[in-house]
PDB file of N, CA and C in Angstrom:
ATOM      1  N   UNK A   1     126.531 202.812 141.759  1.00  0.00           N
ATOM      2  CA  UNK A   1     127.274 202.027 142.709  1.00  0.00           C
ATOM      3  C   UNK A   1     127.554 202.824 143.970  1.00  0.00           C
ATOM      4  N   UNK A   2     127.582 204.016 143.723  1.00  0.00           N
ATOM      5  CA  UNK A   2     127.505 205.109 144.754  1.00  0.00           C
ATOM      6  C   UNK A   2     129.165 205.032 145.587  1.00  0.00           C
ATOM      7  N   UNK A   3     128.418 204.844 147.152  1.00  0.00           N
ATOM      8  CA  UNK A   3     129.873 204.671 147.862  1.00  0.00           C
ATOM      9  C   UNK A   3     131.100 202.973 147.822  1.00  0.00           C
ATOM     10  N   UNK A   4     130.766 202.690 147.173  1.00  0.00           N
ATOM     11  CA  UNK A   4     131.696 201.168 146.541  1.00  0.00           C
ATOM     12  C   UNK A   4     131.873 201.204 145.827  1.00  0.00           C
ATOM     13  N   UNK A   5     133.374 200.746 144.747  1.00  0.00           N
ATOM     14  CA  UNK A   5     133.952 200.759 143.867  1.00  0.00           C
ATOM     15  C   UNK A   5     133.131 198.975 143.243  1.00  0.00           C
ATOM     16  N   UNK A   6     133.492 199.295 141.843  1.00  0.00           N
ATOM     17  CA  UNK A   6     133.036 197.981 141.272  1.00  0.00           C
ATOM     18  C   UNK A   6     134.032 196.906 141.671  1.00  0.00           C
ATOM     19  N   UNK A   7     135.137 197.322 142.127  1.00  0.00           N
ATOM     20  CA  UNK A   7     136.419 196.264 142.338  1.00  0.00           C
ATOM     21  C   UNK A   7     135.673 195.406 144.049  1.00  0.00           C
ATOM     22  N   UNK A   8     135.564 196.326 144.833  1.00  0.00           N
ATOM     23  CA  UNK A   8     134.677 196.323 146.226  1.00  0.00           C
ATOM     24  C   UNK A   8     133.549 195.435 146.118  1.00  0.00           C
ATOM     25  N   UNK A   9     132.413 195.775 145.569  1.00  0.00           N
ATOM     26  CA  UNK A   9     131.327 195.430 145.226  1.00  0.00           C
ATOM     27  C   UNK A   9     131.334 194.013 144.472  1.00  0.00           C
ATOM     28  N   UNK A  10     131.971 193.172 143.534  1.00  0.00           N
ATOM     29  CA  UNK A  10     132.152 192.092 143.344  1.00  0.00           C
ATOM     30  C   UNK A  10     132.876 191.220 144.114  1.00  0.00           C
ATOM     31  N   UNK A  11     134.003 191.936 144.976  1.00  0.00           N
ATOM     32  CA  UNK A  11     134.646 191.145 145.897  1.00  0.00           C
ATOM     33  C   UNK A  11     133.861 190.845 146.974  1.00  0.00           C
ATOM     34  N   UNK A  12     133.042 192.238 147.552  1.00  0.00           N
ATOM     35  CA  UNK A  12     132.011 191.419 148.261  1.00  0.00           C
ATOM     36  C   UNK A  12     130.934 190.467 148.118  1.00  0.00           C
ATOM     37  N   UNK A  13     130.526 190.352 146.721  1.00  0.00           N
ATOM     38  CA  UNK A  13     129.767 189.578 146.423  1.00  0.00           C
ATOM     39  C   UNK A  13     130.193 188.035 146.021  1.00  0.00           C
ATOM     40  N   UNK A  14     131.221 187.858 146.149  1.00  0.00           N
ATOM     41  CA  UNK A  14     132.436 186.707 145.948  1.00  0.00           C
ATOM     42  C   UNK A  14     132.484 185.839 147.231  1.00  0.00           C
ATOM     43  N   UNK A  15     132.835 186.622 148.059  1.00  0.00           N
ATOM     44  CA  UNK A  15     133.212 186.595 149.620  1.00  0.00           C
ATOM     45  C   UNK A  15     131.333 185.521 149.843  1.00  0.00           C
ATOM     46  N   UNK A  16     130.426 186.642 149.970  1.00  0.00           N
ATOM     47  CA  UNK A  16     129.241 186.128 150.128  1.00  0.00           C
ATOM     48  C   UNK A  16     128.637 184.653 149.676  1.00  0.00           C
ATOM     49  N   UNK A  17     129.312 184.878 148.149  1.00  0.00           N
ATOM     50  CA  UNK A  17     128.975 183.145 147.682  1.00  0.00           C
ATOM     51  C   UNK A  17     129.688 182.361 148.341  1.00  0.00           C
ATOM     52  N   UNK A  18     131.239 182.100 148.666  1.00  0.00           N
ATOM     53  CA  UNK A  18     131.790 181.592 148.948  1.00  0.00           C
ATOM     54  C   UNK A  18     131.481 181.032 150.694  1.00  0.00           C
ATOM     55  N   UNK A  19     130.906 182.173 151.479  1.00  0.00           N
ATOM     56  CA  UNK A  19     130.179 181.626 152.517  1.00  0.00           C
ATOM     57  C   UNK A  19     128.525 181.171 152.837  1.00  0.00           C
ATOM     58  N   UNK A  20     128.000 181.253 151.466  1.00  0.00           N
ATOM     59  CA  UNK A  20     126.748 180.593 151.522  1.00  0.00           C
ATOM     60  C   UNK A  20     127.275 179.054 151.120  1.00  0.00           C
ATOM     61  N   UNK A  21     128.331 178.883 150.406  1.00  0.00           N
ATOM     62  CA  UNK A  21     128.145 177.234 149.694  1.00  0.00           C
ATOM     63  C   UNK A  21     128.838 176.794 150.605  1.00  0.00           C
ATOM     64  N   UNK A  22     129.509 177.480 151.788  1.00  0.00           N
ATOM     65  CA  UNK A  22     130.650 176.979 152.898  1.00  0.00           C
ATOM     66  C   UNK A  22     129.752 176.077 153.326  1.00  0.00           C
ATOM     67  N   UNK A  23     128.499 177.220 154.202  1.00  0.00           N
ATOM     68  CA  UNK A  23     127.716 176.790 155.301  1.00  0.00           C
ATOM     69  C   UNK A  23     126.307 176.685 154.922  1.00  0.00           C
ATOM     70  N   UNK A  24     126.214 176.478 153.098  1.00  0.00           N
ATOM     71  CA  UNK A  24     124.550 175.948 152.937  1.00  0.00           C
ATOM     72  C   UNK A  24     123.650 176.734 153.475  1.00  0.00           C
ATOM     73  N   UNK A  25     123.962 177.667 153.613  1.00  0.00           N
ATOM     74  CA  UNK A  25     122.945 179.093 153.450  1.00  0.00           C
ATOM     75  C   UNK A  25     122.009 179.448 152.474  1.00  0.00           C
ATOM     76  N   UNK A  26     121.213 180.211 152.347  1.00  0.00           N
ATOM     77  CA  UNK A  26     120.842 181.208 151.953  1.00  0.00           C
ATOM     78  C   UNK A  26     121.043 182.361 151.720  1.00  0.00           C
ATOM     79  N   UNK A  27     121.891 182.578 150.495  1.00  0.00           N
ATOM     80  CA  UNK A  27     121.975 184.315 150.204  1.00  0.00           C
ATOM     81  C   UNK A  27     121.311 185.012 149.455  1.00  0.00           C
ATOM     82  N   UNK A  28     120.976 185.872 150.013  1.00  0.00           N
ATOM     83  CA  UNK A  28     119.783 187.411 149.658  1.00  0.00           C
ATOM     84  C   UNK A  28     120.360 188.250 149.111  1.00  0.00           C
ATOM     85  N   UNK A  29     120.042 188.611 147.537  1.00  0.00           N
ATOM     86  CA  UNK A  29     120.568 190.125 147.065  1.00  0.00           C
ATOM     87  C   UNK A  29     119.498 190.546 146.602  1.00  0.00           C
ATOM     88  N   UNK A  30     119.498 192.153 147.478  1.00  0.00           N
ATOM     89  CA  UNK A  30     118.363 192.936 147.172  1.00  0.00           C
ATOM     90  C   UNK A  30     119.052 193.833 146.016  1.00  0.00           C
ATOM     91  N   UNK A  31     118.405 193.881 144.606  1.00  0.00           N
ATOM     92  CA  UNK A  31     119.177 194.369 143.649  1.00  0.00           C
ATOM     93  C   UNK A  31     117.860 195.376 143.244  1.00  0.00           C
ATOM     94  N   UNK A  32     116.754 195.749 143.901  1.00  0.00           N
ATOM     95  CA  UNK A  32     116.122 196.547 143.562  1.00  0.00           C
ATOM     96  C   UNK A  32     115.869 196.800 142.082  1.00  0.00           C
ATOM     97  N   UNK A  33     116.059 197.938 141.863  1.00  0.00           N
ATOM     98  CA  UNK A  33     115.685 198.239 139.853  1.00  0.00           C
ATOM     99  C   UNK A  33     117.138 197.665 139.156  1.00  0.00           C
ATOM    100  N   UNK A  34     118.074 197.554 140.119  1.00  0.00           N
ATOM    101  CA  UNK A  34     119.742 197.205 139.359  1.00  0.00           C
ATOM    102  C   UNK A  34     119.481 196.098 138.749  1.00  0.00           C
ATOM    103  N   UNK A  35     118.509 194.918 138.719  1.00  0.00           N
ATOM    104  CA  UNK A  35     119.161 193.646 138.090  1.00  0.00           C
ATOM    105  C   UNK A  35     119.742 193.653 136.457  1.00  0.00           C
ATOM    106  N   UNK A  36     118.810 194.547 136.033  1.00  0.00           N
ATOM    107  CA  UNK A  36     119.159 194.803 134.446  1.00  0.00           C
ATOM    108  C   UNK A  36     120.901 195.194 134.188  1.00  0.00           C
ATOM    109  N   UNK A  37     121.281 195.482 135.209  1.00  0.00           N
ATOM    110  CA  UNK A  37     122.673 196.365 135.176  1.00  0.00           C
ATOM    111  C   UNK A  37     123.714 194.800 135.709  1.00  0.00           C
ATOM    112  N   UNK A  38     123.093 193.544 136.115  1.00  0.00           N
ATOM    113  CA  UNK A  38     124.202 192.851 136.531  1.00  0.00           C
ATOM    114  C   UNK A  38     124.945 192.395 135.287  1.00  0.00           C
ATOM    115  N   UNK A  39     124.777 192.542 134.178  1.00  0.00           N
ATOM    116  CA  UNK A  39     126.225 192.213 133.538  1.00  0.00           C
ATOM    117  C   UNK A  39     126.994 193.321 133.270  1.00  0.00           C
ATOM    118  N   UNK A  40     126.640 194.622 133.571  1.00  0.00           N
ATOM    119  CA  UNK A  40     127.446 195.268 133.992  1.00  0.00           C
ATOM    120  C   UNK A  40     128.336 195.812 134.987  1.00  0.00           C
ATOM    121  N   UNK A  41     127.742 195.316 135.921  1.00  0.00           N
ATOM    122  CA  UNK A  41     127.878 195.184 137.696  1.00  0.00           C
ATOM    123  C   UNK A  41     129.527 194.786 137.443  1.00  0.00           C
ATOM    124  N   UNK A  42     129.119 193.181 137.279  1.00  0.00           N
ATOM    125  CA  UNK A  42     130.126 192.319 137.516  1.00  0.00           C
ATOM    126  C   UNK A  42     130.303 191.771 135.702  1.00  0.00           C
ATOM    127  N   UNK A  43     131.002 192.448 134.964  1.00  0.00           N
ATOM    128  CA  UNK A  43     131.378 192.196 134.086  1.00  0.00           C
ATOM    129  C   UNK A  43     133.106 191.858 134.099  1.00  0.00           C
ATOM    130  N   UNK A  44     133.935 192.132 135.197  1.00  0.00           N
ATOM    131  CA  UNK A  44     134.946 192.061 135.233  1.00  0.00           C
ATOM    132  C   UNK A  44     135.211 190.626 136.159  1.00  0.00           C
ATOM    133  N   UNK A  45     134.277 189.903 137.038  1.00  0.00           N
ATOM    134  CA  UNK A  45     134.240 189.468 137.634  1.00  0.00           C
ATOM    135  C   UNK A  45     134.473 187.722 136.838  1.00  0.00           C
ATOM    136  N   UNK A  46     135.193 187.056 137.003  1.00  0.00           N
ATOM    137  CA  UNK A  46     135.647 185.809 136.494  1.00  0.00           C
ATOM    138  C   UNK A  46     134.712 184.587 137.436  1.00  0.00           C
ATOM    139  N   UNK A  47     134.295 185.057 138.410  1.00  0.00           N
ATOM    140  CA  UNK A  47     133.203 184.096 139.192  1.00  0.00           C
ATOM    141  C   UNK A  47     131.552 183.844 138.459  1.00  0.00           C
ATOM    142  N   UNK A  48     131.693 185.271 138.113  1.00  0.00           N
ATOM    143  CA  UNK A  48     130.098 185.605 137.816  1.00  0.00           C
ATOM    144  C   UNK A  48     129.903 185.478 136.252  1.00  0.00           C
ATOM    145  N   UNK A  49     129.563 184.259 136.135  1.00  0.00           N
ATOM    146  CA  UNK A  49     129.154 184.142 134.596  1.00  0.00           C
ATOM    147  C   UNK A  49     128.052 183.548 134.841  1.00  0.00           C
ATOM    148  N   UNK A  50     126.751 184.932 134.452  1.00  0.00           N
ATOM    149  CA  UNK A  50     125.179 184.113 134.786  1.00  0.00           C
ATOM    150  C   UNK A  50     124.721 183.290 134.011  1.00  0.00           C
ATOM    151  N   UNK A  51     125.303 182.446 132.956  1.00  0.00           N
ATOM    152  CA  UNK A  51     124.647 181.452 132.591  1.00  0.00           C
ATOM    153  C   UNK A  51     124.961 180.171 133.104  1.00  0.00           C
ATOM    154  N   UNK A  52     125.968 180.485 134.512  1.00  0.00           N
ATOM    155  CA  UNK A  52     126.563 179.248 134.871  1.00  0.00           C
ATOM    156  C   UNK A  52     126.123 179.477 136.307  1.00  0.00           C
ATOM    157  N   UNK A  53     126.484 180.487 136.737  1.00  0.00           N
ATOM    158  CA  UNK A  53     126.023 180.760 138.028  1.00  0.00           C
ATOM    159  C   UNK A  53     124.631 180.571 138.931  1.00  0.00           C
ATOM    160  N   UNK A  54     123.228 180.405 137.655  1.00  0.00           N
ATOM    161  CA  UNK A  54     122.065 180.117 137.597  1.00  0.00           C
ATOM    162  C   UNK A  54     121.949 178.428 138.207  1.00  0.00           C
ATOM    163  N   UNK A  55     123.034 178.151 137.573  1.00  0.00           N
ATOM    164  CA  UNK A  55     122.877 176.672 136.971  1.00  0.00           C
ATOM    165  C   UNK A  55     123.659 175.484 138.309  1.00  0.00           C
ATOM    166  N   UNK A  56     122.586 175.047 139.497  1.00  0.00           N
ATOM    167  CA  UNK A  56     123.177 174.125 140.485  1.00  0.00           C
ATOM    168  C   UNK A  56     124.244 173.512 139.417  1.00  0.00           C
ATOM    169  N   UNK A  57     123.653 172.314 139.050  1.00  0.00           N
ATOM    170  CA  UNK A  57     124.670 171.684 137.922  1.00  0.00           C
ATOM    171  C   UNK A  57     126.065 171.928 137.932  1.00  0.00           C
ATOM    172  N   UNK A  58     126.091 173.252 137.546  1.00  0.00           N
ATOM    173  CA  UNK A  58     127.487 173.611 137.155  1.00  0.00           C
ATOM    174  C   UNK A  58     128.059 174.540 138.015  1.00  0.00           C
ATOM    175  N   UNK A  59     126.981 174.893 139.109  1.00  0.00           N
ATOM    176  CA  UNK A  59     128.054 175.485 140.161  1.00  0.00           C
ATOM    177  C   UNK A  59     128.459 174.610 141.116  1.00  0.00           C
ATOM    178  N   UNK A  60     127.974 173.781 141.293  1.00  0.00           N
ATOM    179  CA  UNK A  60     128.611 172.574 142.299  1.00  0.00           C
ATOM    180  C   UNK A  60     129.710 171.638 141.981  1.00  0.00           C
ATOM    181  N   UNK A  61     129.864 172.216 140.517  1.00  0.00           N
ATOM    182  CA  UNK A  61     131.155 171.179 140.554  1.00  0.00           C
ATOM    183  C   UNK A  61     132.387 171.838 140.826  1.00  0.00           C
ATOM    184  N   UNK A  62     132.979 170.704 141.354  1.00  0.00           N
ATOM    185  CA  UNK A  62     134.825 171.028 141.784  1.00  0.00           C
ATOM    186  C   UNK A  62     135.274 172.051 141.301  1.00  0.00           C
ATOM    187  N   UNK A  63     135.876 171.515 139.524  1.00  0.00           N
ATOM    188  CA  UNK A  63     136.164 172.495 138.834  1.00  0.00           C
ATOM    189  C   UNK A  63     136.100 173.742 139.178  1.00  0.00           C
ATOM    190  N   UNK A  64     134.547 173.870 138.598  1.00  0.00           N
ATOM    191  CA  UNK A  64     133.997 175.336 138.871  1.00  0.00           C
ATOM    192  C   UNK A  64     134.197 176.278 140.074  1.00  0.00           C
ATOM    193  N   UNK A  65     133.749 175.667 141.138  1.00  0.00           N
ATOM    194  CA  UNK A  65     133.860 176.387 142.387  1.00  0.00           C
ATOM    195  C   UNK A  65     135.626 176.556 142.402  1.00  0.00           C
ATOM    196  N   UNK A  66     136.464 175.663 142.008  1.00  0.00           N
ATOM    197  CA  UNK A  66     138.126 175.880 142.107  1.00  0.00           C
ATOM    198  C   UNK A  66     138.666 176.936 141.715  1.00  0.00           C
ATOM    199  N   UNK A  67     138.310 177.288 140.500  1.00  0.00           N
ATOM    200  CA  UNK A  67     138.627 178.118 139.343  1.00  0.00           C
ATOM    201  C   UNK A  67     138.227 179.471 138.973  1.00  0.00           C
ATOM    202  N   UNK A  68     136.670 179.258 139.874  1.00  0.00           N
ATOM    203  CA  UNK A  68     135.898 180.590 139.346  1.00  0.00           C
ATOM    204  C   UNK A  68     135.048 181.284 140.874  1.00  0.00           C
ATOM    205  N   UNK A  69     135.728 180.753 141.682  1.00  0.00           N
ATOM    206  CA  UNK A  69     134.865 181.381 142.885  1.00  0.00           C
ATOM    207  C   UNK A  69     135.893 181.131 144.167  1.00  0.00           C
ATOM    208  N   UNK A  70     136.624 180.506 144.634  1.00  0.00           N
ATOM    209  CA  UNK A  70     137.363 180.464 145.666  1.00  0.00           C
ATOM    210  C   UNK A  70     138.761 181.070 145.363  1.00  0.00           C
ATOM    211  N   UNK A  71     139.608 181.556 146.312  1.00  0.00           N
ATOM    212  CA  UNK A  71     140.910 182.017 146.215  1.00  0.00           C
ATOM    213  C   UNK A  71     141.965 180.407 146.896  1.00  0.00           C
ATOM    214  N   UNK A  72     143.075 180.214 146.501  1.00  0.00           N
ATOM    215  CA  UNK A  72     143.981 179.361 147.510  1.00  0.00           C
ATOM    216  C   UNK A  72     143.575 179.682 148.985  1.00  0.00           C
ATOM    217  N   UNK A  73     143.667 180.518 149.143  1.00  0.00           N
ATOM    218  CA  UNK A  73     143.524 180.535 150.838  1.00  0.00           C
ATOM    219  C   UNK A  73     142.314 179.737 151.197  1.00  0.00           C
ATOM    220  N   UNK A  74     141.274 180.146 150.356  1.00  0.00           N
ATOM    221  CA  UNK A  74     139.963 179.772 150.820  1.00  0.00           C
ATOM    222  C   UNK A  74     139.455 178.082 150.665  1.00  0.00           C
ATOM    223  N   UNK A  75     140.487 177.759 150.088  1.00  0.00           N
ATOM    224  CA  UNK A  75     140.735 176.482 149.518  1.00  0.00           C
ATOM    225  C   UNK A  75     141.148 175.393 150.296  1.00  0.00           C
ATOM    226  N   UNK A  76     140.097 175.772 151.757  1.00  0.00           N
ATOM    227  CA  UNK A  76     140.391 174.594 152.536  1.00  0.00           C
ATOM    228  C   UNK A  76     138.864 173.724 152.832  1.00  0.00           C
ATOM    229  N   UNK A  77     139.317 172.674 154.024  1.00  0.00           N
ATOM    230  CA  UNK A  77     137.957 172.463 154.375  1.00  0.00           C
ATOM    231  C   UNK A  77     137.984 172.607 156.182  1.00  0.00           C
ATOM    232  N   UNK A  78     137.254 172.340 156.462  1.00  0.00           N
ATOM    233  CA  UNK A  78     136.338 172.427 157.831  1.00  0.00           C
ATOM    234  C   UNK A  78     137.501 172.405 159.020  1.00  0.00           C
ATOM    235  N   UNK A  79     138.419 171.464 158.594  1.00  0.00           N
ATOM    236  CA  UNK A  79     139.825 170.929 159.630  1.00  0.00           C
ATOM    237  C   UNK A  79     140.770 171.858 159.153  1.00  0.00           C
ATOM    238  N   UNK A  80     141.251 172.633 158.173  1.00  0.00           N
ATOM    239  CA  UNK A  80     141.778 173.282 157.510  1.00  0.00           C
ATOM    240  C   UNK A  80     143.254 172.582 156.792  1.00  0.00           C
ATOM    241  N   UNK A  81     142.680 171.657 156.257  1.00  0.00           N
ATOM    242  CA  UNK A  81     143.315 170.955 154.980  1.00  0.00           C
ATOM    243  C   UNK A  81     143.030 171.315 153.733  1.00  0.00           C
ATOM    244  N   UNK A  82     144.238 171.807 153.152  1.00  0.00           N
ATOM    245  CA  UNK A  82     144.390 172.462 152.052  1.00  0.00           C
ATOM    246  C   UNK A  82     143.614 171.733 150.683  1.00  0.00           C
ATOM    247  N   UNK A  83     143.629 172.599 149.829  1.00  0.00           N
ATOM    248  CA  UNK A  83     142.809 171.587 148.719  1.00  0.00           C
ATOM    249  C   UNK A  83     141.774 170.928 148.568  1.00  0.00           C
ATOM    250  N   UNK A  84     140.852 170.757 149.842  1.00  0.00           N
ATOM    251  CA  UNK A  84     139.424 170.412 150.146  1.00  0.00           C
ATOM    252  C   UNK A  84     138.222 171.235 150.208  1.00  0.00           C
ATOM    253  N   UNK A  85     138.061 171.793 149.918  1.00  0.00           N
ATOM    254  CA  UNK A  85     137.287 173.309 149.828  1.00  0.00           C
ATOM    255  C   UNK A  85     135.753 171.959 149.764  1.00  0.00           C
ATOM    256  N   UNK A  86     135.047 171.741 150.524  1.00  0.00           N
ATOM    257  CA  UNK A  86     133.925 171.526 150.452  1.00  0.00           C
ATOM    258  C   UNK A  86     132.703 172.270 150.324  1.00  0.00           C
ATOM    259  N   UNK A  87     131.934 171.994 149.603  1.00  0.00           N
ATOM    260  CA  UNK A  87     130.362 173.209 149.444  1.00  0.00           C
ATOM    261  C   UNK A  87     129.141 171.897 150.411  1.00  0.00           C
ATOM    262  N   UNK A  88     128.114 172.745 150.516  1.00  0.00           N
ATOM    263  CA  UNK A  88     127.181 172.003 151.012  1.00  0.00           C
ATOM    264  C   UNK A  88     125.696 172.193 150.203  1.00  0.00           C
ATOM    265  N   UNK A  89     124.886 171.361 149.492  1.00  0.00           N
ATOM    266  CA  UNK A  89     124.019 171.527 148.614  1.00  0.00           C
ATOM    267  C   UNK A  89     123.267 172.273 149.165  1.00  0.00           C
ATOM    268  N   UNK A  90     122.575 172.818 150.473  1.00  0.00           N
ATOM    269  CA  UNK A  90     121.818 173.405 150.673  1.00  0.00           C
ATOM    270  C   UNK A  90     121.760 174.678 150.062  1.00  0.00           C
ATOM    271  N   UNK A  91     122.712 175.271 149.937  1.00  0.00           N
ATOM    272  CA  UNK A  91     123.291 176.850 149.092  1.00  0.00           C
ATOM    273  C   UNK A  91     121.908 177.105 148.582  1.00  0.00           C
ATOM    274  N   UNK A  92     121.335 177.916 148.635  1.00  0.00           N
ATOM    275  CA  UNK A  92     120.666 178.942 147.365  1.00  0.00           C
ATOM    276  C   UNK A  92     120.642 180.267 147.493  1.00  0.00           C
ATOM    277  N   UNK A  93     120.882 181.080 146.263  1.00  0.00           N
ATOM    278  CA  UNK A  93     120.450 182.222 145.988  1.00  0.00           C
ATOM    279  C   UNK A  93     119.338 183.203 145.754  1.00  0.00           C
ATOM    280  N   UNK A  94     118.876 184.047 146.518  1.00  0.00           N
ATOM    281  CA  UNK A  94     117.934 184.487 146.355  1.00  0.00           C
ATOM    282  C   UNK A  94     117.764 186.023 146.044  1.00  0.00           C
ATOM    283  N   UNK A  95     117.548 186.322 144.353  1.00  0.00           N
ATOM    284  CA  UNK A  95     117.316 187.925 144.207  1.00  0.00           C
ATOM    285  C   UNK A  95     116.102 188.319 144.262  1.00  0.00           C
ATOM    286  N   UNK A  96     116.415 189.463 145.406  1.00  0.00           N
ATOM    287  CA  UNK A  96     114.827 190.019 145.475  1.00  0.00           C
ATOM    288  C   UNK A  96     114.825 191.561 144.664  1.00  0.00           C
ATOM    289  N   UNK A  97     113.959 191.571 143.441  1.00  0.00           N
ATOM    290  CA  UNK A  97     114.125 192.770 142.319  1.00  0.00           C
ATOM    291  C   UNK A  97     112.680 193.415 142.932  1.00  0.00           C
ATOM    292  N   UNK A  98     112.518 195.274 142.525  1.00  0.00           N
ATOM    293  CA  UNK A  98     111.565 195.279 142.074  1.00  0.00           C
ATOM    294  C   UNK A  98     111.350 195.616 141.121  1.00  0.00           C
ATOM    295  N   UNK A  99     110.252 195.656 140.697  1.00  0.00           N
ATOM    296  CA  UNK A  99     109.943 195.994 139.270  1.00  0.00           C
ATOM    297  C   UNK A  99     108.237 195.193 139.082  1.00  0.00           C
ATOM    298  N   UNK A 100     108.612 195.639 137.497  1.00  0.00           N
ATOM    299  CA  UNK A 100     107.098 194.947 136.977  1.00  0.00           C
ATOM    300  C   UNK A 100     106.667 193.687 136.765  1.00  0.00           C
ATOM    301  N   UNK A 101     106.446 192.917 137.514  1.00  0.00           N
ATOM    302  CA  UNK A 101     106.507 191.264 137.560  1.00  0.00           C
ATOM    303  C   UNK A 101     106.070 190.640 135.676  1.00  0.00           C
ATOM    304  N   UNK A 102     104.843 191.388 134.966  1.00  0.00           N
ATOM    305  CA  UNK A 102     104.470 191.051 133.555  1.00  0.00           C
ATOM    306  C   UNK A 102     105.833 191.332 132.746  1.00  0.00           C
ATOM    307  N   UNK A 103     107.098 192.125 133.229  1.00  0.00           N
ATOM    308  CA  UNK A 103     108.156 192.134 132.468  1.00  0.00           C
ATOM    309  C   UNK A 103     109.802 191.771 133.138  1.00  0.00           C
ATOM    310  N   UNK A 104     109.135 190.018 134.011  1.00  0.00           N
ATOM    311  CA  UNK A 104     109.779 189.231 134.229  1.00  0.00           C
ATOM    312  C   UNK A 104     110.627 188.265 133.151  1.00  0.00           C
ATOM    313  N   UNK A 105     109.662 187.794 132.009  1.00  0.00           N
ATOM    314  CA  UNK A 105     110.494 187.039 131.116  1.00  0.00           C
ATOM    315  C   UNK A 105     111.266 187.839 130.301  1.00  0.00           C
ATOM    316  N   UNK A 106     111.193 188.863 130.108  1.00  0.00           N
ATOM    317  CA  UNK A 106     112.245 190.051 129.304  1.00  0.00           C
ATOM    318  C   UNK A 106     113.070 190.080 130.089  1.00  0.00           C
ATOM    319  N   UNK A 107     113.155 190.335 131.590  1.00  0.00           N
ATOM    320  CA  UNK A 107     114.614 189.963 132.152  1.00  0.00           C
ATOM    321  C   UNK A 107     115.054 189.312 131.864  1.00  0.00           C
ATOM    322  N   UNK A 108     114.851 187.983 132.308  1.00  0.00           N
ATOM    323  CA  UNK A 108     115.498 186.710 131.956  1.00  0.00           C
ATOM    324  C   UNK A 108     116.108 186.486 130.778  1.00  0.00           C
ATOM    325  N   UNK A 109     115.418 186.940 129.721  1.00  0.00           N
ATOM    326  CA  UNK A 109     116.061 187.141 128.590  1.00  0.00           C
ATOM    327  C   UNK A 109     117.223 188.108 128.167  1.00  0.00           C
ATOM    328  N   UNK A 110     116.529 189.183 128.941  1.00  0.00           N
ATOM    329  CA  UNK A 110     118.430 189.801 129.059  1.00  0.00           C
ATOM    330  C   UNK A 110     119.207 189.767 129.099  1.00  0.00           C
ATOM    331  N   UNK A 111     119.501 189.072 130.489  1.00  0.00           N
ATOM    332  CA  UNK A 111     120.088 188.798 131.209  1.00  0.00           C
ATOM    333  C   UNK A 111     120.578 186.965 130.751  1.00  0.00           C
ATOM    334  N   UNK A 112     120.063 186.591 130.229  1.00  0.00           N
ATOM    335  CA  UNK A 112     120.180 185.412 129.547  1.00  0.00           C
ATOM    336  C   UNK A 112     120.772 184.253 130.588  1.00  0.00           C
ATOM    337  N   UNK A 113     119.552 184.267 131.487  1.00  0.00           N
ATOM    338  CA  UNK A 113     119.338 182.983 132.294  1.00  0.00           C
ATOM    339  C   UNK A 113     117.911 182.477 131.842  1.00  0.00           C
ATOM    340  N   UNK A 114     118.460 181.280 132.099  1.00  0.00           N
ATOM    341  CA  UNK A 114     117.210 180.370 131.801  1.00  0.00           C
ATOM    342  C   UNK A 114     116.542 179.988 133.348  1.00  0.00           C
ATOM    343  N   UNK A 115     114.811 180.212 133.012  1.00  0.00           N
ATOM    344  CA  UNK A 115     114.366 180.712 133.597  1.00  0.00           C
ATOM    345  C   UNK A 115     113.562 179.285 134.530  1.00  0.00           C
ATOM    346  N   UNK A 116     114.399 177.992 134.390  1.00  0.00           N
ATOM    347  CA  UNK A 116     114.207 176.914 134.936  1.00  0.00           C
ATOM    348  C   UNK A 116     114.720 177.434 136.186  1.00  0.00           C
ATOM    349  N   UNK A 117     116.269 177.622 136.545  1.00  0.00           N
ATOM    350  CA  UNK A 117     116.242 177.638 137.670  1.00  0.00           C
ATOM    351  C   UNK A 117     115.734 178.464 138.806  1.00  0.00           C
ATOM    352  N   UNK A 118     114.743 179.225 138.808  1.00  0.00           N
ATOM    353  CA  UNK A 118     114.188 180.056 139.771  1.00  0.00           C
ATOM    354  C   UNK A 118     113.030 179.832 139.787  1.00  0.00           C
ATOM    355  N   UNK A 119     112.702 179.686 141.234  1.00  0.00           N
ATOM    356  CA  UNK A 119     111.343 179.545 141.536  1.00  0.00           C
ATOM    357  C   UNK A 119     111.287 181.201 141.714  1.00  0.00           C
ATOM    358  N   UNK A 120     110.087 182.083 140.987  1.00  0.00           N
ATOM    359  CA  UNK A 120     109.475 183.293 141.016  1.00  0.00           C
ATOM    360  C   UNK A 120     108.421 183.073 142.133  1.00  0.00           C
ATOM    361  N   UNK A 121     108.200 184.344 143.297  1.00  0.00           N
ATOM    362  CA  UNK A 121     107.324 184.686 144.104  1.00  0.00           C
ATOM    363  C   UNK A 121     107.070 185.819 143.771  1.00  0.00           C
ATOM    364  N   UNK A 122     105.598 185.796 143.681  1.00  0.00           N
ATOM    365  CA  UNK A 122     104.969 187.846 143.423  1.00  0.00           C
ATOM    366  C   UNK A 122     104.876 188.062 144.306  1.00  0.00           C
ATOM    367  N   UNK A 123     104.923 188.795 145.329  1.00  0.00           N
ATOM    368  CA  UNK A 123     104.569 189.624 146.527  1.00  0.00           C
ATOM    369  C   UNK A 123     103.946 191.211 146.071  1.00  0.00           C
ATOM    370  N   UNK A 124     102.758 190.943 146.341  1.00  0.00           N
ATOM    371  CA  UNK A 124     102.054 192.513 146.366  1.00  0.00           C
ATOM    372  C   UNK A 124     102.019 193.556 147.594  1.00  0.00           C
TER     373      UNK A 124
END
C-alpha cells in the first residue's frame, strides 16, 4: 500500500464510486498485479462487497447505494435536497490488471465474482 494507509485508500476509493454514479462516468482502477489482494485491500470497507459490487442489479438500488456507499452529507441530489442522492446508469467500472490473461478465470474465482458482469479485453 506503500505511502496510503488502508483507512485512506478505501476512502478514496469510496469517494471515486460515489462520483462516477453521481455523474455516470467511467471509473478506472489500475490495480496492476494487486487484484488478487482486493479482499484484502478493502476488507474493512462496508461499501465493497465484490459479490455485490460486480452486480449493476444490486448496485443501483436505493437501498444499497444508501447504506453501503454514500455518507448523509452526500445524500443529496443535484439542487441539494436532502435524501435524494440520485445515480445515473451510465456508471461503469473499469479494472485494468496485469497479469496472465489464461489465468483470468482463477481470478474470478477468487475473488468470487461472477464473471457475467465484465466484458474482458486482451491487449497485447
Amino acid at each position: 500500500m506503500g505511502r496510503h494507509t488502508r483507512v485512506e485508500i478505501i476512502e478514496k476509493a469510496r469517494k471515486n464510486i460515489v462520483n462516477g454514479l453521481k455523474s455516470g462516468s467511467n471509473l478506472v482502477i489500475f490495480m496492476g498485479k494487486s487484484a488478487k489482494n482486493l479482499p484484502e485491500i478493502f476488507k474493512d470497507a462496508k461499501f465493497w462487497k465484490l459479490d455485490s459490487l460486480f452486480s449493476v442489479s444490486e448496485v443501483f438500488q436505493e437501498s444499497y447505494i444508501k447504506y453501503n456507499v454514500i455518507t448523509p452529507e452526500e445524500d443529496v441530489d443535484y439542487l441539494g435536497n436532502k435524501g435524494n442522492f440520485l445515480t445515473k446508469e451510465d456508471f461503469t467500472l473499469t479494472l485494468l490488471i496485469n497479469g496472465d490473461y489464461e489465468k483470468l478465470d482463477q481470478l474470478f474465482k477468487e475473488l468470487n465474482i461472477d464473471k457475467k458482469y465484465f466484458k474482458v479485453v486482451r491487449i497485447t
